[in-house]
C-alpha atoms as a PDB file:
ATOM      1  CA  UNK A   1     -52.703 197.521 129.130  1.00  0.00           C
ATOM      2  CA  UNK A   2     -53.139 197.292 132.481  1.00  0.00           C
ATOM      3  CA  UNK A   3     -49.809 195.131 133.544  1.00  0.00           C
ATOM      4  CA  UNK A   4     -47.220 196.102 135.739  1.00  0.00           C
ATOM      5  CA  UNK A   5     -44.227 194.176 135.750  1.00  0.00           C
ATOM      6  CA  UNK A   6     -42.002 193.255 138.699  1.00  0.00           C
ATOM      7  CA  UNK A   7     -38.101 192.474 139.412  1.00  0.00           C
ATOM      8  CA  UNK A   8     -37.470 189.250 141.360  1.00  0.00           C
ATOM      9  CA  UNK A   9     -34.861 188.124 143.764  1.00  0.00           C
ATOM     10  CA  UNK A  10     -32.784 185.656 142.409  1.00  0.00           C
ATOM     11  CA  UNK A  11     -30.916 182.753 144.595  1.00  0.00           C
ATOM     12  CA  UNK A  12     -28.888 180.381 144.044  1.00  0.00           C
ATOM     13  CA  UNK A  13     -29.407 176.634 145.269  1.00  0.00           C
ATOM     14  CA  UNK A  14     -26.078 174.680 145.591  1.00  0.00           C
ATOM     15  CA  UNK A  15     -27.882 171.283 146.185  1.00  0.00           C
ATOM     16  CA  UNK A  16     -29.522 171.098 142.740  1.00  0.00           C
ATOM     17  CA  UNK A  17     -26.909 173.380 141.328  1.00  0.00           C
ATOM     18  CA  UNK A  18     -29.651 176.095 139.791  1.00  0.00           C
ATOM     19  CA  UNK A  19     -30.750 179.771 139.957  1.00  0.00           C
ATOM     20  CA  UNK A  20     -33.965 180.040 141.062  1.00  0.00           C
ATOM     21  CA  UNK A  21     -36.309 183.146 140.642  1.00  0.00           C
ATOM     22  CA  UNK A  22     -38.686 184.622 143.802  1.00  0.00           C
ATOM     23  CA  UNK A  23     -40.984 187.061 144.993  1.00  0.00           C
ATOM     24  CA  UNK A  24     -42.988 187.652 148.205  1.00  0.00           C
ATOM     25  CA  UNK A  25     -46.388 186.727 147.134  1.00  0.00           C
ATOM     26  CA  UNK A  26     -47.642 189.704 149.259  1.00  0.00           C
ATOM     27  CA  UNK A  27     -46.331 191.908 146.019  1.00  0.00           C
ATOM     28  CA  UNK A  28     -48.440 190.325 143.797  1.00  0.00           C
ATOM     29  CA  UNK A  29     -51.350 190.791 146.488  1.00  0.00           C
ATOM     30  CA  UNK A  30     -50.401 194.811 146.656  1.00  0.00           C
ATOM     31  CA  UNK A  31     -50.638 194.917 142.439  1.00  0.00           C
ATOM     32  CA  UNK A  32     -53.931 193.290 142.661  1.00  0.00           C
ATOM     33  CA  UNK A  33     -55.303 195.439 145.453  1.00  0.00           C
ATOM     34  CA  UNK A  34     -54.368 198.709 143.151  1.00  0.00           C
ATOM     35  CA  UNK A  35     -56.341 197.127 140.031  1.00  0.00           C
ATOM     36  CA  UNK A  36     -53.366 195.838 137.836  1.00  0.00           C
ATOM     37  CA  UNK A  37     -52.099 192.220 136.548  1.00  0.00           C
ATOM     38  CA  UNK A  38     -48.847 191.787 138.046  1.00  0.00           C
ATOM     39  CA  UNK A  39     -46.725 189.790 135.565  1.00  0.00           C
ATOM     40  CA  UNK A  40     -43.211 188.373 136.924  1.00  0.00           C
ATOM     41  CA  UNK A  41     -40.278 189.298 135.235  1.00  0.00           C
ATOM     42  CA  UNK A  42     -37.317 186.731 134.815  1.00  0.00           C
ATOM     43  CA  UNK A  43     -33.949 187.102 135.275  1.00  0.00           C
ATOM     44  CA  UNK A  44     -33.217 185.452 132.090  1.00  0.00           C
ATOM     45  CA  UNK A  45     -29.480 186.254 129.913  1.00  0.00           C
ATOM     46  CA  UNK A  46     -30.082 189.937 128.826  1.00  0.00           C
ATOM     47  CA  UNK A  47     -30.672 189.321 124.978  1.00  0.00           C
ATOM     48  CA  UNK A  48     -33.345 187.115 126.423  1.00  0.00           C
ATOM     49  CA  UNK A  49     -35.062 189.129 128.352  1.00  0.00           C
ATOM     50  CA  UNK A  50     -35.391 192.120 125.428  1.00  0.00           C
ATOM     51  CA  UNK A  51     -37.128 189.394 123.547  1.00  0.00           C
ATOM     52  CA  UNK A  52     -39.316 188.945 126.387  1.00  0.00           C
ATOM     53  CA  UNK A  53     -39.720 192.575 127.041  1.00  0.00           C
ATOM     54  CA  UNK A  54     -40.874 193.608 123.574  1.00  0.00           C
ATOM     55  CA  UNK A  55     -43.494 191.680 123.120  1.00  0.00           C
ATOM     56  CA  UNK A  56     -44.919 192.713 126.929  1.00  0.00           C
ATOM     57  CA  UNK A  57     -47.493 195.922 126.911  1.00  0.00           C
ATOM     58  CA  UNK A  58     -47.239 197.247 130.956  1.00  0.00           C
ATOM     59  CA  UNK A  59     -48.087 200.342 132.520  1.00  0.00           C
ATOM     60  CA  UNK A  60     -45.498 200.860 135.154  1.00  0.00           C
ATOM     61  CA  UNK A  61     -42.635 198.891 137.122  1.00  0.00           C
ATOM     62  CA  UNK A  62     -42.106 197.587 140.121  1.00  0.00           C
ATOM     63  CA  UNK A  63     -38.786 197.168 141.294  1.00  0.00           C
ATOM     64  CA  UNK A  64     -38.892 194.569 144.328  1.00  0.00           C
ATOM     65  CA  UNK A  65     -36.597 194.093 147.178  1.00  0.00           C
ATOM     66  CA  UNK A  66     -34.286 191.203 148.307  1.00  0.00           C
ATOM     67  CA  UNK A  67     -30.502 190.072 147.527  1.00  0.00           C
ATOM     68  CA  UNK A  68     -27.781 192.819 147.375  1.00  0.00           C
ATOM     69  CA  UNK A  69     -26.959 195.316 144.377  1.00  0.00           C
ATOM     70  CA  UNK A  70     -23.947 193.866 142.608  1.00  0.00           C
ATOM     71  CA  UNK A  71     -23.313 190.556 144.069  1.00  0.00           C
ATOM     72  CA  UNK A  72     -22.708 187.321 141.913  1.00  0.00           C
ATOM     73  CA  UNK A  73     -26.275 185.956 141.804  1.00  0.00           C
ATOM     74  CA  UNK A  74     -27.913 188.878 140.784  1.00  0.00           C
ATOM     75  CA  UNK A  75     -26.043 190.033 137.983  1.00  0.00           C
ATOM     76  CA  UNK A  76     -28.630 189.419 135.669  1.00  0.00           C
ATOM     77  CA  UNK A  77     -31.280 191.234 137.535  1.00  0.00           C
ATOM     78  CA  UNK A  78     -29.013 194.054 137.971  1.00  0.00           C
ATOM     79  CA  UNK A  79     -28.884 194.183 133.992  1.00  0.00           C
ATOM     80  CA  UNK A  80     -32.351 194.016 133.602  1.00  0.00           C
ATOM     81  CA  UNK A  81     -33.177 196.115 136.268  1.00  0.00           C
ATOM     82  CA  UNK A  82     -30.963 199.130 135.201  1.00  0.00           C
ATOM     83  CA  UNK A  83     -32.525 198.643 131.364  1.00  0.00           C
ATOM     84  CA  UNK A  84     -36.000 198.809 132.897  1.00  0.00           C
ATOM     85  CA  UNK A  85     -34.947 202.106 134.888  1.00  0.00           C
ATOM     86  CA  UNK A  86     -33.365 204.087 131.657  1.00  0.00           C
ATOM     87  CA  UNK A  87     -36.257 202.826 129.798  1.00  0.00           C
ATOM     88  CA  UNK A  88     -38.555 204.094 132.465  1.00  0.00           C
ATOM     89  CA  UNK A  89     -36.580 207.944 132.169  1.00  0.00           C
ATOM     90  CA  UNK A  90     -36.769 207.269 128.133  1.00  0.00           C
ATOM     91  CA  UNK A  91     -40.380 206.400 127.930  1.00  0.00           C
ATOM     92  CA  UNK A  92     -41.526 208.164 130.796  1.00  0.00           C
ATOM     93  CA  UNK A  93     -43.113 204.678 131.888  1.00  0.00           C
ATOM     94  CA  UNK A  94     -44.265 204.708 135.856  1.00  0.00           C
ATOM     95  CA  UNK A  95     -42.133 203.092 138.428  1.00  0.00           C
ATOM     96  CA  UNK A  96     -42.103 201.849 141.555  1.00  0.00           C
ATOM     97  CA  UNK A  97     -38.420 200.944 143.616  1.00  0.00           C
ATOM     98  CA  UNK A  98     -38.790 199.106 146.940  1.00  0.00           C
ATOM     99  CA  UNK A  99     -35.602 199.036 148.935  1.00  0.00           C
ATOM    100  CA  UNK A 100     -33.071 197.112 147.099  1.00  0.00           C
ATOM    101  CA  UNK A 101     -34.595 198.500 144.302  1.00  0.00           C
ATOM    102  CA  UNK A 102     -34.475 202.213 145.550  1.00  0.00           C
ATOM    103  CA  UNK A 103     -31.006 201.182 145.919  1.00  0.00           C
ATOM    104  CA  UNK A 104     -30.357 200.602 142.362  1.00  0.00           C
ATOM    105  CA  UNK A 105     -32.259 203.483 141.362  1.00  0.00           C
ATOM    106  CA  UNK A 106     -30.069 205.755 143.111  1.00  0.00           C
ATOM    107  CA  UNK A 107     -27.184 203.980 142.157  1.00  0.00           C
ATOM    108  CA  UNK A 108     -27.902 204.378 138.856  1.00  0.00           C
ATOM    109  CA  UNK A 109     -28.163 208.233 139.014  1.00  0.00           C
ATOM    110  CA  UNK A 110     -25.092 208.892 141.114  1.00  0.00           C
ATOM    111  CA  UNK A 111     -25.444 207.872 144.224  1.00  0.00           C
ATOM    112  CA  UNK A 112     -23.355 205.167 146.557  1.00  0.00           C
ATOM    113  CA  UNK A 113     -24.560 202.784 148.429  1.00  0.00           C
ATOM    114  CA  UNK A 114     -23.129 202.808 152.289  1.00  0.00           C
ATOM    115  CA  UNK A 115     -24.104 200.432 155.326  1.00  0.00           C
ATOM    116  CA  UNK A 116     -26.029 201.706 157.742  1.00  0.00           C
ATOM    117  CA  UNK A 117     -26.766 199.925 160.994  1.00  0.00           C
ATOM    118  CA  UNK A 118     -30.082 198.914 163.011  1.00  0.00           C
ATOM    119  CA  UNK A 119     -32.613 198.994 159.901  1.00  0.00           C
ATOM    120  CA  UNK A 120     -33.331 195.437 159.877  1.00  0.00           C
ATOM    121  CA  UNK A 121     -35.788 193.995 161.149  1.00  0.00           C
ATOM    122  CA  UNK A 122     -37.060 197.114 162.989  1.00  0.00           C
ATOM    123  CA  UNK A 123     -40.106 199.399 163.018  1.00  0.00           C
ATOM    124  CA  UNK A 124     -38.674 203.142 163.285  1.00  0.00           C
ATOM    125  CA  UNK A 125     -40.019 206.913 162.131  1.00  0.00           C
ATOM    126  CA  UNK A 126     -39.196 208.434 158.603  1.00  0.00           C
ATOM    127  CA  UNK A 127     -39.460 211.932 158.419  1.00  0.00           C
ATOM    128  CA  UNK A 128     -41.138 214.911 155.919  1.00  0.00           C
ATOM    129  CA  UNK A 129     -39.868 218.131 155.425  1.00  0.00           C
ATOM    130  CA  UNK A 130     -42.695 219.360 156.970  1.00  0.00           C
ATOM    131  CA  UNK A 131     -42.204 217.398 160.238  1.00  0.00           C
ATOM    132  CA  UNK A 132     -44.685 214.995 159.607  1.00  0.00           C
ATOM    133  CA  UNK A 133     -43.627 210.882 159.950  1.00  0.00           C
ATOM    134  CA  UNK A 134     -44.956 207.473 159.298  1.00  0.00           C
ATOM    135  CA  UNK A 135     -43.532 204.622 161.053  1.00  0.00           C
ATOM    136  CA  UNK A 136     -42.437 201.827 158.605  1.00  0.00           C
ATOM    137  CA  UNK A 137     -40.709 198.284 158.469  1.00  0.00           C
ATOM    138  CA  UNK A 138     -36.816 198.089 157.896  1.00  0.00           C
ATOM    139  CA  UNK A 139     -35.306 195.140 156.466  1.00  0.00           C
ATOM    140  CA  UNK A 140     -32.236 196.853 154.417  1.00  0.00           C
ATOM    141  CA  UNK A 141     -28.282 197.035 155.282  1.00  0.00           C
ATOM    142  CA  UNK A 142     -27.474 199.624 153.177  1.00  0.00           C
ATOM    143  CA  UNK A 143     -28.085 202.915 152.594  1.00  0.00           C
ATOM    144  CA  UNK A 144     -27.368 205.808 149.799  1.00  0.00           C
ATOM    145  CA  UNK A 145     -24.717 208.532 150.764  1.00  0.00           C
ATOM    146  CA  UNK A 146     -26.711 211.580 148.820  1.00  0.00           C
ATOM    147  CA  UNK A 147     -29.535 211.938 147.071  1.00  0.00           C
ATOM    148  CA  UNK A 148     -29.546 211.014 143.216  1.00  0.00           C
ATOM    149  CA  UNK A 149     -28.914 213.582 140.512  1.00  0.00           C
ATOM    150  CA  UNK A 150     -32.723 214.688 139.129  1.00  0.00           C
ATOM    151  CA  UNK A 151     -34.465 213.580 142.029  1.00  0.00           C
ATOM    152  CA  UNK A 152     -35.475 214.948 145.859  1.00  0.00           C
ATOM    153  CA  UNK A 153     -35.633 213.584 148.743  1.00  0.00           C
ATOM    154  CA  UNK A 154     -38.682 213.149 150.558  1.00  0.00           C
ATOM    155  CA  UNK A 155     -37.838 211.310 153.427  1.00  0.00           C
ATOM    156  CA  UNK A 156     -35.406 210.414 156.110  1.00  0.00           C
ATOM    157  CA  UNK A 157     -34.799 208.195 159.396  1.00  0.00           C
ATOM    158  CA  UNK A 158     -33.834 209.776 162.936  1.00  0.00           C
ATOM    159  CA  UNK A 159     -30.157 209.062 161.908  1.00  0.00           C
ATOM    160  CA  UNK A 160     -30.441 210.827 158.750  1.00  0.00           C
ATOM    161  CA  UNK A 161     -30.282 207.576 156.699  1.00  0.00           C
ATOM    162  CA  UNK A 162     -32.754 208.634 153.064  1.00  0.00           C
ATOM    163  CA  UNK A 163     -35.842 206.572 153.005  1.00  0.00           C
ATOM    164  CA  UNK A 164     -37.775 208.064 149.986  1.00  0.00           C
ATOM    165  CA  UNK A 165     -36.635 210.108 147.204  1.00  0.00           C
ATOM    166  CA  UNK A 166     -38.928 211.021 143.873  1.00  0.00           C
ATOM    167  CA  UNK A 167     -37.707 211.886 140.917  1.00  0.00           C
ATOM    168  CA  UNK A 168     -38.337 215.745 139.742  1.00  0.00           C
ATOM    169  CA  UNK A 169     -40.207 215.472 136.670  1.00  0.00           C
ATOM    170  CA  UNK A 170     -41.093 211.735 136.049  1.00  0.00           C
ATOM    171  CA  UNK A 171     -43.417 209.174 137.383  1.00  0.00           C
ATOM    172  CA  UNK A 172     -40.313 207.413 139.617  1.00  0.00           C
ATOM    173  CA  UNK A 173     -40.398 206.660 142.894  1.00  0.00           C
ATOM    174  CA  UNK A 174     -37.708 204.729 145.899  1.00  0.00           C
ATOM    175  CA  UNK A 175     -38.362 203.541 149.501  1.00  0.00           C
ATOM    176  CA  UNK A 176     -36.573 201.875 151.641  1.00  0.00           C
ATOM    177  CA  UNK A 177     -39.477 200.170 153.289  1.00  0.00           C
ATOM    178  CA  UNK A 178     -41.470 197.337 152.327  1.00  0.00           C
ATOM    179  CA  UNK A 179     -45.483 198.496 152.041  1.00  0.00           C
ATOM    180  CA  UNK A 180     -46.139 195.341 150.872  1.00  0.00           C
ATOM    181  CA  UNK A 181     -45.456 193.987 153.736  1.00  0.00           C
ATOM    182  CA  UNK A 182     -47.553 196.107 156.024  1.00  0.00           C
ATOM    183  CA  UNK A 183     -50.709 194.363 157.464  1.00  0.00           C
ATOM    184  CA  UNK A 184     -52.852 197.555 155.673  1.00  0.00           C
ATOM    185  CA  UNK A 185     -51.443 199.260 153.454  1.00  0.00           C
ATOM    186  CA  UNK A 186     -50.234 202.653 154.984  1.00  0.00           C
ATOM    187  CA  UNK A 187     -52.455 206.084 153.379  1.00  0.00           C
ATOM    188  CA  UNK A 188     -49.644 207.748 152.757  1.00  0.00           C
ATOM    189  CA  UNK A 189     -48.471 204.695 150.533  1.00  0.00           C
ATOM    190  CA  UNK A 190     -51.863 204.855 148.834  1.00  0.00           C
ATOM    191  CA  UNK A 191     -51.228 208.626 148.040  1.00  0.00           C
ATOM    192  CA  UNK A 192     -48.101 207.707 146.650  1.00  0.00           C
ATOM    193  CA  UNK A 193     -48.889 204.780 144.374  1.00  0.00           C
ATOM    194  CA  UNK A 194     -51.841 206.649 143.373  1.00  0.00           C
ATOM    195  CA  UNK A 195     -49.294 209.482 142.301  1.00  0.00           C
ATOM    196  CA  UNK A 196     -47.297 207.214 140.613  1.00  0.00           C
ATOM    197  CA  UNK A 197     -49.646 204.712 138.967  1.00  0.00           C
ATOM    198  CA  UNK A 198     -52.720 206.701 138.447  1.00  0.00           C
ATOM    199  CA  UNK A 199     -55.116 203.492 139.196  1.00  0.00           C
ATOM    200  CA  UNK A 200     -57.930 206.291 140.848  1.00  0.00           C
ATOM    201  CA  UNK A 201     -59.314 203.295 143.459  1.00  0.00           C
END
């Protein structure tokens, strides 16, 4: 059982009329690299997808970036997203939120999301409690306003924007960067998937 399954970004095209489902292939590359099958989830109609679901066996989830919380097109990933994230507390099954999906993550335990400005497209510090920092990519708009009821924050930017959080007791994780799109993937990121996904390599 060594699947993990991962959200994609859904757009629509207005030339042929159709929703189309996407990931950044450097996601499936990460999965790999760790020593688990990625397997694409799709943003079918929600009775759909729980047929899907049930017959899947996975390890953990990874929630993937792209396309804002709420908005028209990704209504059905929203759905399917949020059942994968109360499953995940139910089950106590591992996951993984990148950005848009730390976004959703926090939104779904009480927090708001809020805009924030200069995070995209930059390279900028996140800082520990302990005064360490990693420097990370930013591609996001939006923010949270506080950190999400059960969890703690474990990281912020110079302008006090949260860029990690972890959830007290269970195997979930959020951050606002994209490792996957690092050139090598970052040791502390290692640390942290490792924590999260137990895959020992």
């Amino acid at each position: 059982m060594n699947n993990i399954i991962i959200s994609q970004r859904s757009t629509y095209n207005k030339n042929y009329r159709q929703y189309n489902d996407s990931m950044d292939l450097r996601m499936s590359n990460l999965v790999i690299e760790i020593g688990f099958r990625p397997i694409l989830i799709p943003n079918l109609e929600y009775n759909k997808f729980l047929k899907w679901e049930k017959k899947l066996q996975y390890a953990g989830i990874l929630l993937s970036g792209g396309g804002d919380v709420g908005s028209k097109e990704n209504l059905l990933r929203d759905n399917i997203e949020l059942y994968l994230i109360n499953k995940s507390k139910k089950k106590k099954v591992p996951l993984f939120a990148i950005c848009r999906g730390m976004q959703i993550l926090a939104k779904n335990n009480g927090s708001k999301l809020i805009k924030v400005n200069n995070h995209v497209k930059k390279r900028h510090k996140v800082f520990f409690e302990d005064n360490k920092f990693i420097e990370v990519n930013s591609y996001h708009n939006l923010s949270i306003d506080k950190c999400p009821f059960n969890f703690s924050i474990l990281s912020k930017s110079k302008d006090k924007s949260i860029e990690s959080i972890k959830h007290k007791t269970l195997p979930i994780y959020g951050c606002m960067w994209h490792l996957e799109r690092e050139k090598k993937l970052l040791s502390y990121d290692k640390m942290i998937l490792n924590e999260i996904f137990k895959y020992k390599k």
